[in-house]
Protein backbone atom coordinates (compact mmCIF):
# COMPACT_ATOMS: atom_id res chain seq x y z
CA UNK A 1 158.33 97.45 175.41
CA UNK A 2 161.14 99.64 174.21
CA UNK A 3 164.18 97.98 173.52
CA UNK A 4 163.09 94.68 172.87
CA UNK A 5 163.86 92.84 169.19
CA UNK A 6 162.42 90.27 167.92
CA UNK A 7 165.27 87.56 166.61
CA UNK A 8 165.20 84.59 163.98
CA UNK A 9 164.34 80.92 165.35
CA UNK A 10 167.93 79.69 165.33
CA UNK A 11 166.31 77.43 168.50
CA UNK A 12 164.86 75.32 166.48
CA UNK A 13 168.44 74.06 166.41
CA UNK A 14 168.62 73.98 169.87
CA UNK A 15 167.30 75.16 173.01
CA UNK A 16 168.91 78.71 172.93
CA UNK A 17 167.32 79.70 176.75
CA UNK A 18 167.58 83.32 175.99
CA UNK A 19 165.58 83.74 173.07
CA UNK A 20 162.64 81.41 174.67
CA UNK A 21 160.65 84.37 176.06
CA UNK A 22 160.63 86.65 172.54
CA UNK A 23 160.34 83.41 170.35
CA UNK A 24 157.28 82.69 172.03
CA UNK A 25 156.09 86.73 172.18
CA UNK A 26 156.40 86.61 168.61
CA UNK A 27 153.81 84.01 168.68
CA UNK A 28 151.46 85.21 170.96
CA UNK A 29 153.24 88.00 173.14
CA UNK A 30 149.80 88.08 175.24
CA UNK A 31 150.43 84.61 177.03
CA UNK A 32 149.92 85.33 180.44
CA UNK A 33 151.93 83.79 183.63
CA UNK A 34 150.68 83.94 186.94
CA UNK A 35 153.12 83.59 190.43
CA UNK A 36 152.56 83.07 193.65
CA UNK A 37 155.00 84.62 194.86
CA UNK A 38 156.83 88.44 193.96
CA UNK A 39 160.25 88.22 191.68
CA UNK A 40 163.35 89.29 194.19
CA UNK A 41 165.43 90.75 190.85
CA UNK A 42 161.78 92.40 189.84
CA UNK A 43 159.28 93.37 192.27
CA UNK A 44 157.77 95.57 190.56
CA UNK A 45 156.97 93.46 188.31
CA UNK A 46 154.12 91.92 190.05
CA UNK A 47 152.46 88.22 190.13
CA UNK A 48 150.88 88.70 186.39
CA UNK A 49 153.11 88.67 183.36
CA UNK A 50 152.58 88.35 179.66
CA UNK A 51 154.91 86.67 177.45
CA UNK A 52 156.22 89.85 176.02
CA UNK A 53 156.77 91.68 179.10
CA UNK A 54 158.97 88.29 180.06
CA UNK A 55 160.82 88.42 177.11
CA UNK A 56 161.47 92.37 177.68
CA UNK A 57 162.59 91.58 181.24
CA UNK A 58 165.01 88.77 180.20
CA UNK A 59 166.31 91.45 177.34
CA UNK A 60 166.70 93.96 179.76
CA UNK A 61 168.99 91.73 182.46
CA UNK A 62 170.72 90.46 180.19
CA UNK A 63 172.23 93.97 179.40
CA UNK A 64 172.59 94.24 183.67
CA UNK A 65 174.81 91.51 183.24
CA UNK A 66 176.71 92.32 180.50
CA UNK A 67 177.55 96.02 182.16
CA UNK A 68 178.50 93.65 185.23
CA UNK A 69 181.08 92.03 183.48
CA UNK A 70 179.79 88.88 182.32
CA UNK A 71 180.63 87.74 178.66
CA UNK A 72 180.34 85.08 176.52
CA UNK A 73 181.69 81.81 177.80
CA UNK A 74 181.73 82.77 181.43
CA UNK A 75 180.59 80.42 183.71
CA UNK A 76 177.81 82.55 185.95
CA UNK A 77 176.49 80.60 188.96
CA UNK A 78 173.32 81.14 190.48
CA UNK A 79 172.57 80.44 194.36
CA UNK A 80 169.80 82.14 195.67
CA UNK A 81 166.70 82.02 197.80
CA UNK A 82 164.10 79.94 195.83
CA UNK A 83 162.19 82.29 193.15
CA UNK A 84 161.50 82.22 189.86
CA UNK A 85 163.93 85.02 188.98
CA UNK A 86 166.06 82.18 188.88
CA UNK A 87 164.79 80.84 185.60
CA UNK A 88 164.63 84.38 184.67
CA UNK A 89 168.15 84.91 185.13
CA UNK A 90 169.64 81.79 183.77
CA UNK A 91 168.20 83.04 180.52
CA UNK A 92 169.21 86.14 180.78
CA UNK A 93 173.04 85.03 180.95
CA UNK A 94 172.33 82.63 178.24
CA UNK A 95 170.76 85.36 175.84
CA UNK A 96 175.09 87.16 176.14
CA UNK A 97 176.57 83.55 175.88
CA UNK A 98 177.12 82.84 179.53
CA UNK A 99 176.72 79.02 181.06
CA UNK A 100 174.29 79.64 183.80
CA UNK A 101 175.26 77.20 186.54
CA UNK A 102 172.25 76.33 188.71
CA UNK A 103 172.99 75.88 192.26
CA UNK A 104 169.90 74.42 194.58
CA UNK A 105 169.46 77.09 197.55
CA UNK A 106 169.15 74.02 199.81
CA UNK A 107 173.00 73.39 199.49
CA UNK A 108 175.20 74.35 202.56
CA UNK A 109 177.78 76.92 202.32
CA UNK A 110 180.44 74.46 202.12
CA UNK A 111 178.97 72.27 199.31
CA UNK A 112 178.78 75.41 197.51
CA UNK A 113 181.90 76.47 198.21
CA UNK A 114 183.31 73.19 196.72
CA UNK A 115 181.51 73.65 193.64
CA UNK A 116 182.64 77.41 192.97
CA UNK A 117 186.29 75.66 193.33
CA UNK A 118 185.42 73.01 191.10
CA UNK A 119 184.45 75.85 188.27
CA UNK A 120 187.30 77.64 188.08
CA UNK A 121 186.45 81.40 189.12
CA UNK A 122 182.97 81.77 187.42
CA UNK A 123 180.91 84.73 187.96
CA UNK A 124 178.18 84.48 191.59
CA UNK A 125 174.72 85.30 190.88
CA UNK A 126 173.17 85.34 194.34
CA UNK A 127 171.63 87.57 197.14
CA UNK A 128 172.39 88.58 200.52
CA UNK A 129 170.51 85.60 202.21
CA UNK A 130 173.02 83.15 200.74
CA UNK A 131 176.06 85.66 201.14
CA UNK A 132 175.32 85.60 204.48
CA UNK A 133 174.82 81.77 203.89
CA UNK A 134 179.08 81.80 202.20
CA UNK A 135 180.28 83.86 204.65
CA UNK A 136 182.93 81.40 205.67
CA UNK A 137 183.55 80.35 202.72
CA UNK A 138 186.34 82.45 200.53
CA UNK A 139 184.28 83.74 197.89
CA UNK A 140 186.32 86.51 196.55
CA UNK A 141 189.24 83.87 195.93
CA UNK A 142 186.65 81.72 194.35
CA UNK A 143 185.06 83.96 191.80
CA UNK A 144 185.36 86.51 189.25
CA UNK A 145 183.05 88.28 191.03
CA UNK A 146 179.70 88.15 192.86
CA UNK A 147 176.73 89.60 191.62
CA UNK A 148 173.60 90.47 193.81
CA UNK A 149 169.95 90.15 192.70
CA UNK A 150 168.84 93.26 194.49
CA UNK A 151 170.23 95.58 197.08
CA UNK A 152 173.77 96.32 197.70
CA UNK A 153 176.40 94.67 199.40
CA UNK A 154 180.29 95.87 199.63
CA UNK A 155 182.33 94.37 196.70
CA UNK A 156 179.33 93.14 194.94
CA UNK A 157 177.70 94.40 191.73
CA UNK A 158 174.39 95.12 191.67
CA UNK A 159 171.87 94.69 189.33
CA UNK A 160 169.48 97.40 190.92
CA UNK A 161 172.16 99.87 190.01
CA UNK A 162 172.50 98.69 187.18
CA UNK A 163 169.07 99.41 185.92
CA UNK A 164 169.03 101.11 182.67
CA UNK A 165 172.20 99.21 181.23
CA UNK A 166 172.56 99.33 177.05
CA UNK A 167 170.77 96.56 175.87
CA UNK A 168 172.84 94.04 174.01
CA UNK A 169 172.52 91.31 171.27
CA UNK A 170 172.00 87.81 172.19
CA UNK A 171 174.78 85.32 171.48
CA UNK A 172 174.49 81.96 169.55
CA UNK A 173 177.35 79.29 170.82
CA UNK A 174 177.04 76.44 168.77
CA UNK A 175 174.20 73.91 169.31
CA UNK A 176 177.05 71.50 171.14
CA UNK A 177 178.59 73.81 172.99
CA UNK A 178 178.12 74.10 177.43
CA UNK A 179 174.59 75.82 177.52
CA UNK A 180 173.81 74.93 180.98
CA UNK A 181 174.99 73.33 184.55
CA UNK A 182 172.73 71.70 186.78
CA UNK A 183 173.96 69.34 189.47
CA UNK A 184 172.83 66.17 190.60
CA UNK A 185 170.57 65.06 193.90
CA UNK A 186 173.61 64.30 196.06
CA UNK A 187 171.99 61.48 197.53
CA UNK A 188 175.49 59.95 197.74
CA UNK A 189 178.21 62.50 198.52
CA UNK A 190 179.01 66.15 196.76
CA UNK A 191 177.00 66.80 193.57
CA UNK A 192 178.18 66.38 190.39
CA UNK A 193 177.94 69.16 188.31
CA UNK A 194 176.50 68.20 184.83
CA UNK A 195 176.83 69.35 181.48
CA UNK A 196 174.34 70.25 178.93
CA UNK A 197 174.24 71.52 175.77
CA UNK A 198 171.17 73.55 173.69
CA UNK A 199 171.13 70.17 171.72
CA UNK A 200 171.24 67.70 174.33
CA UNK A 201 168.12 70.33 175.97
CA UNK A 202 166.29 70.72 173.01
CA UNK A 203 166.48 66.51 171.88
CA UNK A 204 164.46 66.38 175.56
CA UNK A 205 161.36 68.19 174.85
CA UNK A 206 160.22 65.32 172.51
CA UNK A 207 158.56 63.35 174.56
CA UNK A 208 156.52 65.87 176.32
CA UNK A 209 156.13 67.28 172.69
CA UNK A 210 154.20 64.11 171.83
CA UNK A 211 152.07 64.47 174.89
CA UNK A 212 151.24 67.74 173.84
CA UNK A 213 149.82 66.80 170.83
CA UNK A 214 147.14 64.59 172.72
CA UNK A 215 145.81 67.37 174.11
CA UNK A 216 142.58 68.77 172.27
CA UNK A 217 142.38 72.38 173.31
CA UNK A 218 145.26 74.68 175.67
CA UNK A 219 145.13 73.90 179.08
CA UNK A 220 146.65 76.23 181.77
CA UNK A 221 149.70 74.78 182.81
CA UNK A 222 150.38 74.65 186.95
CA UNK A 223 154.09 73.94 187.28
CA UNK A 224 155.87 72.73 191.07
CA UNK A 225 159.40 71.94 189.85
CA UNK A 226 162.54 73.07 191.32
CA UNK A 227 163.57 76.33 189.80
CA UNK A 228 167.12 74.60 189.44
CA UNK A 229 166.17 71.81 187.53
CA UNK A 230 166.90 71.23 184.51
CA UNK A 231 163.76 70.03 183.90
CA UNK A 232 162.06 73.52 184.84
CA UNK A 233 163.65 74.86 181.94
CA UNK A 234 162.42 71.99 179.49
CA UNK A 235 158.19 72.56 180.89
CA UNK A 236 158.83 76.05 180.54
CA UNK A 237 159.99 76.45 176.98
CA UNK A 238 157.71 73.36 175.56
CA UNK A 239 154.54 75.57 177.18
CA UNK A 240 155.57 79.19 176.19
CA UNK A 241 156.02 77.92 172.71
CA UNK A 242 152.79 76.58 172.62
CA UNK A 243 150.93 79.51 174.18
CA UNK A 244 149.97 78.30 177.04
CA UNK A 245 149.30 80.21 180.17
CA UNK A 246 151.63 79.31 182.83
CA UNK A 247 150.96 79.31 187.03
CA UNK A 248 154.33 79.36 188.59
CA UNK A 249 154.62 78.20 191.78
CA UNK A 250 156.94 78.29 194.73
CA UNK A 251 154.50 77.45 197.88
CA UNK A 252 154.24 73.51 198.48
CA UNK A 253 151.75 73.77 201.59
CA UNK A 254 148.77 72.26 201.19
CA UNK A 255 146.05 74.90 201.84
CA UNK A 256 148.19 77.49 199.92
CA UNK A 257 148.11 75.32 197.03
CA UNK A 258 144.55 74.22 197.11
CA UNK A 259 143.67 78.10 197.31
CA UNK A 260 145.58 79.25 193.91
CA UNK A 261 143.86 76.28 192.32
CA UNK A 262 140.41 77.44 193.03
CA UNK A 263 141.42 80.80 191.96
CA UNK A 264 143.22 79.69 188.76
CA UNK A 265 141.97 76.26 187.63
CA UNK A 266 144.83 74.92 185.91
CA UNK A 267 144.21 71.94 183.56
CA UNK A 268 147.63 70.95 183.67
CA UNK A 269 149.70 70.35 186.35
CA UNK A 270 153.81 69.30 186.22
CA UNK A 271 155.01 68.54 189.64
CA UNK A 272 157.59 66.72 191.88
CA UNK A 273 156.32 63.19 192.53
CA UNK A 274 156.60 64.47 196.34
CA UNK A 275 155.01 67.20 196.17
CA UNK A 276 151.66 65.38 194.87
CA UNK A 277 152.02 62.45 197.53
CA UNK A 278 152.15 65.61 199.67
CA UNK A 279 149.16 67.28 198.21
CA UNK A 280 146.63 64.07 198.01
CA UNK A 281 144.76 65.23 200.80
CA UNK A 282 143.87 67.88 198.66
CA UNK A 283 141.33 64.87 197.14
CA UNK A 284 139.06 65.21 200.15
CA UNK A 285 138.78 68.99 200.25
CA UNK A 286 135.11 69.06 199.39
CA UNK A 287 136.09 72.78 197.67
CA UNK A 288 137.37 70.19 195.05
CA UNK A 289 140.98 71.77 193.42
CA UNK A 290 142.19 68.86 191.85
CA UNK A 291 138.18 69.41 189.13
CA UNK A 292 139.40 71.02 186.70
CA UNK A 293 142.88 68.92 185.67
CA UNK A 294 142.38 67.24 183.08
CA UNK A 295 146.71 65.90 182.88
CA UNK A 296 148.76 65.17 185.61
CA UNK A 297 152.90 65.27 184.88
CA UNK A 298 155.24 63.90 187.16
CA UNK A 299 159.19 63.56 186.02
CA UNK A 300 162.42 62.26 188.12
CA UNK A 301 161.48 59.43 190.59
CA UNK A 302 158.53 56.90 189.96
CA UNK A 303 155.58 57.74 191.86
CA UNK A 304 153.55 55.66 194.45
CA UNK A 305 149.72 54.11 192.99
CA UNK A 306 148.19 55.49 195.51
CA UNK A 307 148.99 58.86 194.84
CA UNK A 308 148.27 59.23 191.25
CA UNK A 309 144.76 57.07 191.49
CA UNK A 310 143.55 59.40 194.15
CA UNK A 311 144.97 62.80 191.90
CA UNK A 312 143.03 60.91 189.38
CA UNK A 313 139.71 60.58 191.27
CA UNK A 314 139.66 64.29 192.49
CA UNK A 315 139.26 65.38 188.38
CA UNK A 316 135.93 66.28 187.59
CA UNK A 317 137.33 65.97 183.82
CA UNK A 318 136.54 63.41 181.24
CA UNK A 319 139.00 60.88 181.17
CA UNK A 320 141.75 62.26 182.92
CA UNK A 321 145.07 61.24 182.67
CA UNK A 322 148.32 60.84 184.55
CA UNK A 323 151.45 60.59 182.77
CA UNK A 324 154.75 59.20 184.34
CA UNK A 325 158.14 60.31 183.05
CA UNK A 326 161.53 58.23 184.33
CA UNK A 327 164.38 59.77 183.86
CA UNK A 328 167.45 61.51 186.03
CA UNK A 329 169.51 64.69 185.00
CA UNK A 330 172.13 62.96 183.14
CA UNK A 331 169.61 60.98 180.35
CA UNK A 332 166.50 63.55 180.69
CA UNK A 333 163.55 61.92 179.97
CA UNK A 334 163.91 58.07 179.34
CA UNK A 335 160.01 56.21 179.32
CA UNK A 336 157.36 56.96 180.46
CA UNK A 337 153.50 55.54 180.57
CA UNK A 338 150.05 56.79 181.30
CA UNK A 339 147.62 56.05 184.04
CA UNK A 340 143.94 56.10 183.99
CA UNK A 341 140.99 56.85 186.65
CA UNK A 342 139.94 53.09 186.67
CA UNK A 343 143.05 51.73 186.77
CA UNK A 344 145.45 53.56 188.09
CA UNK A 345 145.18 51.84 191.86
CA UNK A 346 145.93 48.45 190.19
CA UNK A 347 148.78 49.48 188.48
CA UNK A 348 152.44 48.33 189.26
CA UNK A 349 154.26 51.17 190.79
CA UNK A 350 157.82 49.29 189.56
CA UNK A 351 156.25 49.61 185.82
CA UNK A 352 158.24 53.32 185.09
CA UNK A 353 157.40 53.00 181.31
CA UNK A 354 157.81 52.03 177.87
CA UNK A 355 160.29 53.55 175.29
CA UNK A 356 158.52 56.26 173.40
CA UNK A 357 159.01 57.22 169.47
CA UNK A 358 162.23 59.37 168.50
CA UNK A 359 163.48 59.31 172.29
CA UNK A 360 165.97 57.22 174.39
CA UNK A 361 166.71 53.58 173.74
CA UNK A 362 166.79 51.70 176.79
CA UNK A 363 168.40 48.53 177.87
CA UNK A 364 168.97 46.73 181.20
CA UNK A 365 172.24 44.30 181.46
CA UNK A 366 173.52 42.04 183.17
CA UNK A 367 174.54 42.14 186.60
CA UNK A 368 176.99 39.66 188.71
CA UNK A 369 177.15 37.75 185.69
CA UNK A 370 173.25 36.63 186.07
CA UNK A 371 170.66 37.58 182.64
CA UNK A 372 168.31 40.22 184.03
CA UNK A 373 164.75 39.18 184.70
CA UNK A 374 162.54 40.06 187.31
CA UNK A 375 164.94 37.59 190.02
CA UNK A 376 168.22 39.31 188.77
CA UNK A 377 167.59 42.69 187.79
CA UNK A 378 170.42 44.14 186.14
CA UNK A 379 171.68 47.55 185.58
CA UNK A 380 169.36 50.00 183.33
CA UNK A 381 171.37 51.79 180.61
CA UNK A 382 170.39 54.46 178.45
CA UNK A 383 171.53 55.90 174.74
CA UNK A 384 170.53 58.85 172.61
CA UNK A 385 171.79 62.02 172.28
CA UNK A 386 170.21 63.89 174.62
CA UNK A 387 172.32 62.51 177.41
CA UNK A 388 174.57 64.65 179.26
CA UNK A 389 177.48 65.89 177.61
CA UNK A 390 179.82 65.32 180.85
CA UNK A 391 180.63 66.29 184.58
CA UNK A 392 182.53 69.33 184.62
CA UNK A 393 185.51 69.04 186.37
CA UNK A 394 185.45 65.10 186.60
CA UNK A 395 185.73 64.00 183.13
CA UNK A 396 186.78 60.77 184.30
CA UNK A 397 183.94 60.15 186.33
CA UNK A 398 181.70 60.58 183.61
CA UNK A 399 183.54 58.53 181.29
CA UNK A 400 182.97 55.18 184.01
CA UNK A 401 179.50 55.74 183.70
CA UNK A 402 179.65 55.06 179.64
CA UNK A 403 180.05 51.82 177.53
CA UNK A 404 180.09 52.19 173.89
CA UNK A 405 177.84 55.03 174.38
CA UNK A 406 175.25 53.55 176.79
CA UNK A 407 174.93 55.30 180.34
CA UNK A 408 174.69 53.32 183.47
CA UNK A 409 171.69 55.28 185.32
CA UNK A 410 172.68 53.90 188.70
CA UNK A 411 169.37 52.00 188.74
CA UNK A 412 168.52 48.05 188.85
CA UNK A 413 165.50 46.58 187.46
CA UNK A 414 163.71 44.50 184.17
CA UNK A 415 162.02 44.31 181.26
CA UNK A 416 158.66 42.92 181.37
CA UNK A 417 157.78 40.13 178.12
CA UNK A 418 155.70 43.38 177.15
CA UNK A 419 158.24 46.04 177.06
CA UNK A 420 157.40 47.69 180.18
CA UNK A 421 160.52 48.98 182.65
CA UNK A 422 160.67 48.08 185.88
CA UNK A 423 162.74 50.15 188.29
CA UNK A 424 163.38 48.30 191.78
CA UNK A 425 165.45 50.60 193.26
CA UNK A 426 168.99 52.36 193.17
CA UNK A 427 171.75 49.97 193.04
CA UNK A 428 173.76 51.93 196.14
CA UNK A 429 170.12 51.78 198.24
CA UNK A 430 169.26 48.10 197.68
CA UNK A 431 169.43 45.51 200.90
CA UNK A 432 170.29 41.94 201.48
CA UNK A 433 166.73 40.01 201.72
CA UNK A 434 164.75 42.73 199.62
CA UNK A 435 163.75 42.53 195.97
CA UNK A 436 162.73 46.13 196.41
CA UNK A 437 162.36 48.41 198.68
CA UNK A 438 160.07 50.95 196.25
CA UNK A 439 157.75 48.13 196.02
CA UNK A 440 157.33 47.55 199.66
CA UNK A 441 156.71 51.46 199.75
CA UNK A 442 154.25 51.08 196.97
CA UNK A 443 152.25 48.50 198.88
CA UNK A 444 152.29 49.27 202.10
CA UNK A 445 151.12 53.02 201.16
CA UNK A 446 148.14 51.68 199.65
CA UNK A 447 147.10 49.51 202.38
CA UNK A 448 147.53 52.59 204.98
CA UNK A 449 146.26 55.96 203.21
CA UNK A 450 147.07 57.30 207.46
CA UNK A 451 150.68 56.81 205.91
CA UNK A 452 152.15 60.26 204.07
CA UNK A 453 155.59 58.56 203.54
CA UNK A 454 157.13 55.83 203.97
CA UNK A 455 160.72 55.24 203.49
CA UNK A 456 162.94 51.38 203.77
CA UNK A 457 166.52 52.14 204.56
CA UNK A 458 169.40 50.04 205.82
CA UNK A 459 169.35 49.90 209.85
CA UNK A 460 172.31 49.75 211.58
CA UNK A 461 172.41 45.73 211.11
CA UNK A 462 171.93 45.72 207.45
CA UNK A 463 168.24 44.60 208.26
CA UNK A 464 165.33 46.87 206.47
CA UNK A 465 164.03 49.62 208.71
CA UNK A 466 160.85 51.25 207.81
CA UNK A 467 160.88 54.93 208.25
CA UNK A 468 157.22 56.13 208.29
CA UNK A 469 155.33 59.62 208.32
CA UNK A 470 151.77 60.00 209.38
CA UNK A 471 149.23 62.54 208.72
CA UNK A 472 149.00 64.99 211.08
CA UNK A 473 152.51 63.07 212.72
CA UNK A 474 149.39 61.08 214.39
CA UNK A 475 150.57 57.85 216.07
CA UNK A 476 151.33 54.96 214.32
CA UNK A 477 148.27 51.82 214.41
CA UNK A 478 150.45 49.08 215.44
CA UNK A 479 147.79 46.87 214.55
CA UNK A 480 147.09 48.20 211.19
CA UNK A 481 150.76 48.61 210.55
CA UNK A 482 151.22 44.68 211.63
CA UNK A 483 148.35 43.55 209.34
CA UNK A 484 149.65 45.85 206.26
CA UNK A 485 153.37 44.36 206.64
CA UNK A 486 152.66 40.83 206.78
CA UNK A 487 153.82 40.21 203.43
CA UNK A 488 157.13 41.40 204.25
CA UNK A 489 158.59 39.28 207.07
CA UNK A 490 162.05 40.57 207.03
CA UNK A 491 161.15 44.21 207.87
CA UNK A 492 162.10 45.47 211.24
CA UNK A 493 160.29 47.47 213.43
CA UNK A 494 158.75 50.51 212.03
CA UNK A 495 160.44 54.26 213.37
CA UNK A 496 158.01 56.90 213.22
CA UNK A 497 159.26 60.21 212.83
CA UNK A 498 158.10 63.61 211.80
CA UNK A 499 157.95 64.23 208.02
CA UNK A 500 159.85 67.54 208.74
CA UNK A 501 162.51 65.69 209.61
CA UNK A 502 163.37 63.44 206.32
CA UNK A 503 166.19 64.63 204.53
CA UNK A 504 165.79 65.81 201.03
CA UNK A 505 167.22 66.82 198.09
CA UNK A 506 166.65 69.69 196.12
CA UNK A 507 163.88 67.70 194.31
CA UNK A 508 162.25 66.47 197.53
CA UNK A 509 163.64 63.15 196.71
CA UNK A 510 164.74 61.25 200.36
CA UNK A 511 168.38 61.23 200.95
CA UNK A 512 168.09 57.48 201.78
CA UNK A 513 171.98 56.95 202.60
CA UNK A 514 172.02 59.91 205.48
CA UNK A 515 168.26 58.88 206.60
CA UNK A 516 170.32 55.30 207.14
CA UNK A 517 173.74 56.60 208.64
CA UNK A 518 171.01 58.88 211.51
CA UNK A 519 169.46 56.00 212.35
CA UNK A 520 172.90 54.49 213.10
CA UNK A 521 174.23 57.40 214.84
CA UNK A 522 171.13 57.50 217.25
CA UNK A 523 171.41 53.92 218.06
CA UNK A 524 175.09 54.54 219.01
CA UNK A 525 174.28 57.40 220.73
CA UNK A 526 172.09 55.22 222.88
CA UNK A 527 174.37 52.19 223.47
């Protein structure tokens, strides 16, 4: 490990990305992580890493990127295929004082495009899948410069020539300066790119720092979070600082998933709430993958009853537990609540969480003029000071969202006589008739475990159409769907379609607004 230098702890101050890897080498440099998949900036690095040999890679690409001319400041955007490298990479132009700005490979060329205009010339970070992805958009007038991962390409850097580089010294901005870009879902236009700082990132780790310190003994930790996210970067720091061995994963299918869990038995596992409704088959498999979890994590959307009772079921673990998270990228983590084996199917999937100690405050007002209750929800608002620090480029925009420091999540809902949030739905996806449309989801899902998603949008009348998946896209019981729905009288006919075919976000989240605008184009297309 030539080259590499151990540094003083000035993260404690904030969450400095690119002294994360030697911080926690200093601690225990033998901390192994495990991929399933090959590093496209490393491949000879291999699937097993330790801590130190992390650090020393970070360390070492940071000094590619300085000899590639990125400095302190910069804004360096990264949009490549999905891979870990890209956490790698983001640190590594954090440890010289860059802004890594994290752009979701699932983004079109001209979304992209937009957002390299919106940030002023920064540096591109990609490869030549996603060049070829750009290539009508003008990305020489829209950079600094690009930057590719591996390879060569004419009028690019590269950072496989640029092995060997002089290694530099990391750079400290202050704690409130940019320290990272992320962008939101897009579920309702262009994403907005948003602004953190290393003490907005570092106020976030609290509450997964106090579920931490339930835990009795290390657990391997599985993590299945978009390499993007900003909350990829939070899971990773809170379990390299406590010495945890890691499994980083890419793969999502089912029987690839189930197989590196037999192999590696994680007791931990952080994961999209999608990704685990996608993975409860995995219950049945008599080979049993789910034994040896002992916590379940699950951040950014609430997730369905169904799914985390069954999770919970699978554990051959004492008292195994499933804790929620709510929260979006502009508040980080704002409640959250835990679920239990014997309970967990009779819980209310609305009930996101209660406020937790040292964290966000939380508040939900008023909305058409009417006090919030479980009738009238009103808007949920959040305050601390590990909100977002804006949305570059559209200052404004992020102002509207504030009053006297609160933030307006987007979201309607209540607070229950006990303290307990409820989240109905987003305020731009809610429909005349429905109280919620999540809690129809929530239902219905647990009256019809054939269902693997089910989705209520706005048809083409403004009435509630039920989008549904089935396992194995087999065909829809009519019967059973009937007898399930009776409750909900003003639902339309159900439209079965393949799962394949929902959009997403980068987050696997449903893009409910184009799901509904499809549905209206193919009913014009027949009229």
């Amino acid at each position: 490990m030539k080259g590499f230098r151990i540094h003083d702890s000035r993260w404690k101050h904030g969450l400095y990305l690119g002294i994360v890897p030697e911080t926690a080498a200093a601690r225990n440099s033998s901390t192994l992580l495990t991929l399933d998949h090959d590093l496209d900036v490393l491949p000879e690095a291999g699937r097993r890493l330790t801590v130190a040999e992390l650090a020393y890679h970070v360390d070492d690409l940071a000094g590619r990127l300085s000899a590639a001319g990125v400095r302190s400041g910069d804004h360096t955007a990264i949009y490549k295929t999905a891979n870990f490298d890209v956490w790698v990479l983001a640190s590594a132009a954090s440890r010289i004082g860059a802004t890594p700005v994290l752009l979701s490979p699932a983004l079109d060329g001209a979304t992209v495009g937009a957002l390299l205009g919106r940030l002023d010339r920064p540096h591109l970070l990609t490869d030549a899948a996603k060049l070829d992805v750009l290539a009508d958009v003008p990305v020489a007038e829209l950079t600094k410069g690009v930057i590719v991962v591996a390879g060569s390409r004419p009028g690019a850097a590269s950072l496989t020539e640029l092995a060997g580089s002089p290694r530099v010294q990391p750079v400290f901005r202050g704690p409130q300066e940019p320290a990272m870009i992320t962008h939101t879902s897009g579920t309702t236009g262009l994403p907005k790119l948003v602004v953190h700082t290393a003490q907005s990132m570092r106020l976030r780790l609290r509450p997964q720092w106090w579920l931490l310190s339930l835990m009795r003994k290390q657990e391997t930790v599985a993590i299945h979070i978009s390499f993007v996210h900003s909350r990829m970067f939070a899971a990773m720091a809170l379990a390299l600082m406590q010495a945890m061995p890691v499994l980083l994963m890419r793969e999502a299918d089912s029987g690839k998933v189930a197989d590196f869990f037999l192999k590696h038995r994680p007791g931990f596992i952080e994961a999209l709430p999608n990704s685990l409704m996608e993975w409860e088959g995995l219950a049945d498999d008599p080979r049993k993958p789910f034994a040896s979890v002992k916590y379940f994590s699950s951040t950014f959307d609430a997730i369905h009853p169904r799914t985390m009772s069954r999770l919970l079921k699978s554990s051959e673990r004492r008292a195994p537990l499933f804790f929620q998270i709510y929260g979006q990228s502009e508040v980080g983590p704002a409640v959250g609540r835990p679920y239990f084996r014997g309970s967990a199917h009779r819980a209310d999937g609305r009930c996101v969480g209660f406020s937790m100690p040292g964290c966000a405050k939380v508040r939900v007002v008023n909305r058409e003029g009417k006090r919030p209750s479980e009738k009238n929800p009103g808007f949920i608002e959040v305050q601390w000071k590990g909100l977002a620090t804006d949305y570059f480029g559209e200052r404004e925009r992020y102002d509207a969202n504030l009053n006297d420091g609160w933030w307006r999540t987007g979201d309607v809902g209540y607070r229950s006589k006990l303290g307990c949030l409820h989240m109905l739905d987003r305020e731009v996806d809610m429909i005349p008739g429905v109280r919620s449309s999540l809690e129809i989801e929530d239902l219905v899902l647990s009256r019809m475990n054939e269902l693997n998603e089910l989705v209520v949008v706005s048809g083409p009348t403004a009435k509630p159409v039920p989008v549904v998946c089935t396992n194995e896209d087999q065909p829809l019981d009519r019967d059973r769907w009937r007898a399930a729905v009776a409750d909900f009288p003003q639902l339309a006919d159900p439209i079965q379609i393949p799962q394949a075919e929902l959009p997403r976000t980068a987050t696997m989240k449903v893009q409910r607004i184009e799901l509904s605008r499809r549905l209206s184009a193919q009913l014009e297309e027949r009229a």
